[in-house]
Protein backbone atom coordinates (compact mmCIF):
# COMPACT_ATOMS: atom_id res chain seq x y z
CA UNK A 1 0.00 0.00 0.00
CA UNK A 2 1.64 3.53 -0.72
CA UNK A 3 2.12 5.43 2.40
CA UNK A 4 2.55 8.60 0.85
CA UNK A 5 -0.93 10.10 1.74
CA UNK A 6 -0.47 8.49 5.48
CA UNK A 7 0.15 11.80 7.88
CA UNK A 8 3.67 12.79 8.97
CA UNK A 9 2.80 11.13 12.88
CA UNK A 10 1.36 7.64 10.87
CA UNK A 11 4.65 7.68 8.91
CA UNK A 12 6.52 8.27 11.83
CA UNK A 13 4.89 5.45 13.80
CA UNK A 14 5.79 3.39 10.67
CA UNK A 15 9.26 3.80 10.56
CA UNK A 16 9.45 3.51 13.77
CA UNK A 17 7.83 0.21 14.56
CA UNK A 18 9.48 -1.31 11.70
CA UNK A 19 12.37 -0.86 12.89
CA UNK A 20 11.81 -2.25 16.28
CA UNK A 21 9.94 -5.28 14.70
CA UNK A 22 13.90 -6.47 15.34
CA UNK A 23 13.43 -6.46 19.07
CA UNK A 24 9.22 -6.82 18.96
CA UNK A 25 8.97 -10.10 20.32
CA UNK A 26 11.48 -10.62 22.73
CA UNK A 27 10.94 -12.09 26.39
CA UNK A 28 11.91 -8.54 27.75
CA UNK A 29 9.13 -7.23 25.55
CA UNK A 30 6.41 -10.07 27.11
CA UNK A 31 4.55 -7.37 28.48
CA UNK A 32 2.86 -6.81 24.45
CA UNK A 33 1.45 -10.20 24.95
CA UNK A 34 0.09 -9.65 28.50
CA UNK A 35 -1.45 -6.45 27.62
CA UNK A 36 -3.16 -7.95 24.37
CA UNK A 37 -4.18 -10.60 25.96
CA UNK A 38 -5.67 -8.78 29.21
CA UNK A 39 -7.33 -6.40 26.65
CA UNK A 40 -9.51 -9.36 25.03
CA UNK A 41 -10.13 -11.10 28.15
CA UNK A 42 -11.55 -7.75 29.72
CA UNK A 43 -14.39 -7.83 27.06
CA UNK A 44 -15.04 -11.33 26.79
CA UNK A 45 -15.43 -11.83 23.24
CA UNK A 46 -18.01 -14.80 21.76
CA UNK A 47 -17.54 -17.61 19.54
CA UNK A 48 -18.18 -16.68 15.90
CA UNK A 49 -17.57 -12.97 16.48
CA UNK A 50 -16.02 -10.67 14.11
CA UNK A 51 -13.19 -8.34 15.33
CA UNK A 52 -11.47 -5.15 14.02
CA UNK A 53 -8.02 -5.06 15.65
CA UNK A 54 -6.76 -1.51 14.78
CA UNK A 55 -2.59 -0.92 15.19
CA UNK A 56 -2.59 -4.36 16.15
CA UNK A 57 1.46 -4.85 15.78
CA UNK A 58 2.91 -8.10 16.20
CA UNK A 59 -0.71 -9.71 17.10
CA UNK A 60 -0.51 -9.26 20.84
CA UNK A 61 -4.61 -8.83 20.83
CA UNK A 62 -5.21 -10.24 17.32
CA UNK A 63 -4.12 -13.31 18.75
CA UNK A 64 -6.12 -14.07 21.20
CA UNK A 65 -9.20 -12.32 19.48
CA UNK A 66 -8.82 -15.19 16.96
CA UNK A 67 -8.62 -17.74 19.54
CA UNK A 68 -11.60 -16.73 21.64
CA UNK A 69 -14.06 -15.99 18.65
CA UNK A 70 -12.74 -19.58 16.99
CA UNK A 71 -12.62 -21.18 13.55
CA UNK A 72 -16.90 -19.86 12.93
CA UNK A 73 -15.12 -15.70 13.98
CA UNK A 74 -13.28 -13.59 11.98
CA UNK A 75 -10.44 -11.18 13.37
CA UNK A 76 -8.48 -8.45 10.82
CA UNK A 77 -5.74 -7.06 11.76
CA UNK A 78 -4.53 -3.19 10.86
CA UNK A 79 -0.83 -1.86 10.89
CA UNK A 80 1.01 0.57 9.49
CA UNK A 81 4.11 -1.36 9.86
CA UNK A 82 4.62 -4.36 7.17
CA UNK A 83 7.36 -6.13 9.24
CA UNK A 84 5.18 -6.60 12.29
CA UNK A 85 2.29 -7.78 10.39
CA UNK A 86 4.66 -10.72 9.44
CA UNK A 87 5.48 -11.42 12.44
CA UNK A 88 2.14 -11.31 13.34
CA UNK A 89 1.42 -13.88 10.30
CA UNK A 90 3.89 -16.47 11.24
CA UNK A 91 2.70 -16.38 14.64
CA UNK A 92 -0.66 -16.77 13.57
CA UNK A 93 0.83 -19.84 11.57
CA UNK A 94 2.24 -21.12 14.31
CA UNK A 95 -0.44 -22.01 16.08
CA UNK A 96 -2.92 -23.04 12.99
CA UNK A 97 -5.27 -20.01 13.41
CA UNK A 98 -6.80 -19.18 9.79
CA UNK A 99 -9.92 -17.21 10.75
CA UNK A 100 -7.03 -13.66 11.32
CA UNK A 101 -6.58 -11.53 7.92
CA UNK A 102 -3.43 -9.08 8.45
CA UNK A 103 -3.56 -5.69 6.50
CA UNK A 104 -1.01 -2.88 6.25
CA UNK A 105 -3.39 0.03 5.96
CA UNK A 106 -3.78 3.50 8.06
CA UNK A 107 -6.17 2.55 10.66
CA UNK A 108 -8.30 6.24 10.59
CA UNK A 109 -9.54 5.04 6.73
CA UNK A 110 -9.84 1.15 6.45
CA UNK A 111 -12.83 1.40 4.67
CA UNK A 112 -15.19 -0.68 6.36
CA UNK A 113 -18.66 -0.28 6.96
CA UNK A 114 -20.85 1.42 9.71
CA UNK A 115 -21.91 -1.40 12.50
CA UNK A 116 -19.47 -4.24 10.44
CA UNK A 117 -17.43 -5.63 13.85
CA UNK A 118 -18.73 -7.20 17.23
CA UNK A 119 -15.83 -5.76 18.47
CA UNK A 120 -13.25 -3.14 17.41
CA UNK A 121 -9.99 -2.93 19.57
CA UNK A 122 -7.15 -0.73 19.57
CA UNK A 123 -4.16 -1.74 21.92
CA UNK A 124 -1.32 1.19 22.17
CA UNK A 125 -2.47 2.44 19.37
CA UNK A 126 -4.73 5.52 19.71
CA UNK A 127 -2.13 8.07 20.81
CA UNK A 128 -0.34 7.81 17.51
CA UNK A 129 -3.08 9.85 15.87
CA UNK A 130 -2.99 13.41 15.90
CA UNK A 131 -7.03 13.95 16.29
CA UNK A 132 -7.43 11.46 18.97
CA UNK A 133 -11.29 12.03 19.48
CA UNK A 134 -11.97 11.42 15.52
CA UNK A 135 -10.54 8.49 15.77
CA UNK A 136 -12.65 7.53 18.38
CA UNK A 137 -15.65 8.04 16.32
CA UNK A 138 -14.47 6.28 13.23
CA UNK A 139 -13.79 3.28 15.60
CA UNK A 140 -16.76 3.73 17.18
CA UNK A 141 -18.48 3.71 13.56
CA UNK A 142 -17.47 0.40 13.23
CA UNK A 143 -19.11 -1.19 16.08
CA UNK A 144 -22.49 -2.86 15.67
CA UNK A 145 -25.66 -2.15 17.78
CA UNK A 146 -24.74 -4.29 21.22
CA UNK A 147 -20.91 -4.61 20.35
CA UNK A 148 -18.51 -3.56 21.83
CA UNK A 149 -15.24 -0.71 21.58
CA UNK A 150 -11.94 -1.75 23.81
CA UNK A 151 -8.98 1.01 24.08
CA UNK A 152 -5.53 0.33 26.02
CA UNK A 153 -3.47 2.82 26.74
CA UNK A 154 -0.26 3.02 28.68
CA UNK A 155 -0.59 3.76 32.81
CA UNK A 156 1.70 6.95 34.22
CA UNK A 157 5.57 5.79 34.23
CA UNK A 158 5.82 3.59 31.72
CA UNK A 159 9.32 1.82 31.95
CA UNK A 160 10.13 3.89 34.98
CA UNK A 161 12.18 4.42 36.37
CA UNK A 162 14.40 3.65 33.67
CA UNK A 163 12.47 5.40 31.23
CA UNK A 164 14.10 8.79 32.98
CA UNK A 165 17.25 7.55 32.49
CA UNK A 166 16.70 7.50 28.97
CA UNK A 167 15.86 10.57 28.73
CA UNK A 168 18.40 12.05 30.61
CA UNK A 169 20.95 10.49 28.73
CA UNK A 170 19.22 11.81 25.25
CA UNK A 171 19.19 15.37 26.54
CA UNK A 172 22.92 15.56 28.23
CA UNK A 173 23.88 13.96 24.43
CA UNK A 174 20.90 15.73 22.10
CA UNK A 175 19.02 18.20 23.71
CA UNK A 176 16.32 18.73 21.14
CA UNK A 177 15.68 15.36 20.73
CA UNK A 178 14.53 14.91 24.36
CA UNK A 179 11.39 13.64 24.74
CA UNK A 180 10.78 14.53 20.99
CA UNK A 181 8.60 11.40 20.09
CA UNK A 182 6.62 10.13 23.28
CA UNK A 183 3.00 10.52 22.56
CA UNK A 184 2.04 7.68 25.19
CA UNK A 185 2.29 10.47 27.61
CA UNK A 186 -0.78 11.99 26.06
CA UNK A 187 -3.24 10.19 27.78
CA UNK A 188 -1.47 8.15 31.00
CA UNK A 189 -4.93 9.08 33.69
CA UNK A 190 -8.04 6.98 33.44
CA UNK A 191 -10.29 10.48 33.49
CA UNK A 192 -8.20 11.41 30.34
CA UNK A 193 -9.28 8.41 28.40
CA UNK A 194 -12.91 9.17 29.71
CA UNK A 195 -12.92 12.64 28.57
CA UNK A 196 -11.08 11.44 24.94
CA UNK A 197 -14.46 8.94 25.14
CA UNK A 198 -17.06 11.59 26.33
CA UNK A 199 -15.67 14.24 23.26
CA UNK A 200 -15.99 11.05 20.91
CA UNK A 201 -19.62 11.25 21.96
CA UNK A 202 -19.53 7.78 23.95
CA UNK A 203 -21.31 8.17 27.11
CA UNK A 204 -21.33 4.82 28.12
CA UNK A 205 -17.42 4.01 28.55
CA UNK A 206 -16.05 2.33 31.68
CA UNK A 207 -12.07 2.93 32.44
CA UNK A 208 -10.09 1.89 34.90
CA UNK A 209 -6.32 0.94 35.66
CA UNK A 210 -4.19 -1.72 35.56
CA UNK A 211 -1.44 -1.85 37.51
CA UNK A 212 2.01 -4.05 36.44
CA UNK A 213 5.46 -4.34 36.36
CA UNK A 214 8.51 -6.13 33.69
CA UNK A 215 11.43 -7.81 35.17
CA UNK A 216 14.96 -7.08 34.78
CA UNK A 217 17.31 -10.18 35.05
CA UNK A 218 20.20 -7.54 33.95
CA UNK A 219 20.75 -4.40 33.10
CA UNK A 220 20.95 -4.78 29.19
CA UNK A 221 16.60 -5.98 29.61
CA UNK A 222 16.50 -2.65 29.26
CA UNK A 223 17.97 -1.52 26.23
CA UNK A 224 16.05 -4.40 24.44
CA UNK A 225 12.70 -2.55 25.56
CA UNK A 226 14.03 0.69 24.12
CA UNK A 227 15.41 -0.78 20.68
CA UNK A 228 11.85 -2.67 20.73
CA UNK A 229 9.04 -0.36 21.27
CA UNK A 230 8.50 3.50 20.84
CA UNK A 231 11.82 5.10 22.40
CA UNK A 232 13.35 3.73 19.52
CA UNK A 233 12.66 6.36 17.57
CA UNK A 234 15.10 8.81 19.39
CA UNK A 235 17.63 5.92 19.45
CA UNK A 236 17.87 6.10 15.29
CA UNK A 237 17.25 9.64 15.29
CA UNK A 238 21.12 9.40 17.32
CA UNK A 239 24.19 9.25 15.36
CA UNK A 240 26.33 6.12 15.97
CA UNK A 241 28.26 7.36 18.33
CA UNK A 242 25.60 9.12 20.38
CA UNK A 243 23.27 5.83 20.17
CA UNK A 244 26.41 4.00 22.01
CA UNK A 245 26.78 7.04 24.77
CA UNK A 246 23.42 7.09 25.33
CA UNK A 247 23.15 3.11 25.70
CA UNK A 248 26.53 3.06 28.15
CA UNK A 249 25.22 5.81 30.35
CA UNK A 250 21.45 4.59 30.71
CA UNK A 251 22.87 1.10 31.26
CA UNK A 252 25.35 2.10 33.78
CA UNK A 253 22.48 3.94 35.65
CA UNK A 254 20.75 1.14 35.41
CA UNK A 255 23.19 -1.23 37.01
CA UNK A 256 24.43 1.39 39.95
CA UNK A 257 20.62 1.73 41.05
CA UNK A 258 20.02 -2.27 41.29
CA UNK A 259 17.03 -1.97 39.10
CA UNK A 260 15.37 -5.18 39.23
CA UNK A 261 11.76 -3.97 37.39
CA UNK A 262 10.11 -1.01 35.10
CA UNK A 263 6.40 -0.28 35.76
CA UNK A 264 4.10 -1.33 32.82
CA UNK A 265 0.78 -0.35 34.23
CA UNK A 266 -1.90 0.21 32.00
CA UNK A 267 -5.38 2.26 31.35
CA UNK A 268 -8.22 0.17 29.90
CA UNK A 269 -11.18 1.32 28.19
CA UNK A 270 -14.06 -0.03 27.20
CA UNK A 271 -17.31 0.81 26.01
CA UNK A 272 -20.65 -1.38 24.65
CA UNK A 273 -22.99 0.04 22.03
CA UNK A 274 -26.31 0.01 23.45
């Protein structure tokens, strides 16, 4: 699909998450799984269904979404990123599911029809786009009368407090790259992901938080986090030499402070159509 009408965030998030498709499913990086999974479970999806899993990476919800609904559902998948949707595809393989369709499209225009899914889901996904609230709606479009809309969005302090590190380290080598590309930080409170509900004209949301932490056997856990999700953006935006001060000073941190976890909580959202 040409990209070249995508927005300059969607691009952005492309690049980006291609590049860390590298890292995307490492055991550091469980905590995609658990999240996608947690997600699906929350809003206990029926056999037969048919699911809309918007930004859905490396299948973290798509997964289980095909699972749950079984062979009789139907689950598609959306990314902008070609190199997770094949990991998502041999995944899906893997384990014999062949009721999940992958496509690399921009999730705000797939094209589908009002009231087509029993259930639309987004997982880390909705603070890429810049009109947060539209997006909403066009999700929310999707849903059929009694279905249901499920948004996950990261908790306050994700990865901290190593995530602070980081960004020290970015701004003592590349000041105006600090904290340049972290749009997760939009929308970190349960009442923000209410209000970015209410605005979308969904009155009958229910959020809440999740609380949860990922382990760190050693130090260099932590770099594989940042090389495999969204800091790794500023990482390639570093030139060599920067990327490797950056990495030596975050990990030495890291090590001195006897970091044995980085906070993963979460903010879930859901809401039914009447």
């Amino acid at each position: 699909m040409d990209a070249s009408g995508w927005s300059e965030v969607t691009q952005r998030a492309e690049r980006t998450y291609s590049s860390a498709a590298d890292r995307f499913t490492a055991p550091q990086l469980s905590f995609w799984d658990r999240w996608g999974r947690e997600t699906i479970a929350h809003i206990g999806l029926s056999p037969g269904a048919k699911v809309l899993d918007l930004c859905c990476g490396a299948g973290a919800s798509a997964l289980p979404a095909a699972r749950a609904v079984g062979p009789a559902g139907r689950v598609v998948g959306v990314d902008v990123a070609q190199p997770l949707l094949d990991l998502a595809r041999a995944r899906a393989d893997a384990d014999g599911l062949t009721n999940l369709e992958l496509r690399r499209a921009d999730a705000t225009a797939t094209g589908y029809a009002d009231g087509e899914f029993d259930a639309v889901v987004c997982v880390f996904g909705v603070f890429f786009l810049p009109d947060m609230v539209a997006f909403i709606r066009e999700m929310w479009r999707m849903v059929r009368p009694g279905g249901t809309l499920a948004i996950t969005t990261w908790g306050p302090g994700w990865l901290e407090p190593a995530s602070s590190m980081f960004w020290d380290a970015v701004r003592s080598v590349e000041p105006s790259l600090y904290k340049g590309f972290n749009p997760w930080d939009e929308i970190t409170e349960p009442a923000a992901l209410l209000d970015l509900f209410e605005r979308a004209g969904i009155a009958v949301a229910v959020v809440e938080p999740a609380e949860g932490t990922q382990p760190l056997d050693r130090p260099e856990d932590f770099w594989v986090m940042v090389m495999g999700g969204g800091l790794r953006a500023t990482v390639d935006a570093l030139a060599p030499a920067q990327q490797e001060q950056v990495r030596d000073e975050v990990l030495t941190r890291v090590r001195e402070d006897a970091l044995a976890e980085v906070r993963v909580d979460t903010v879930l959202g859901s809401a039914r159509l009447p």
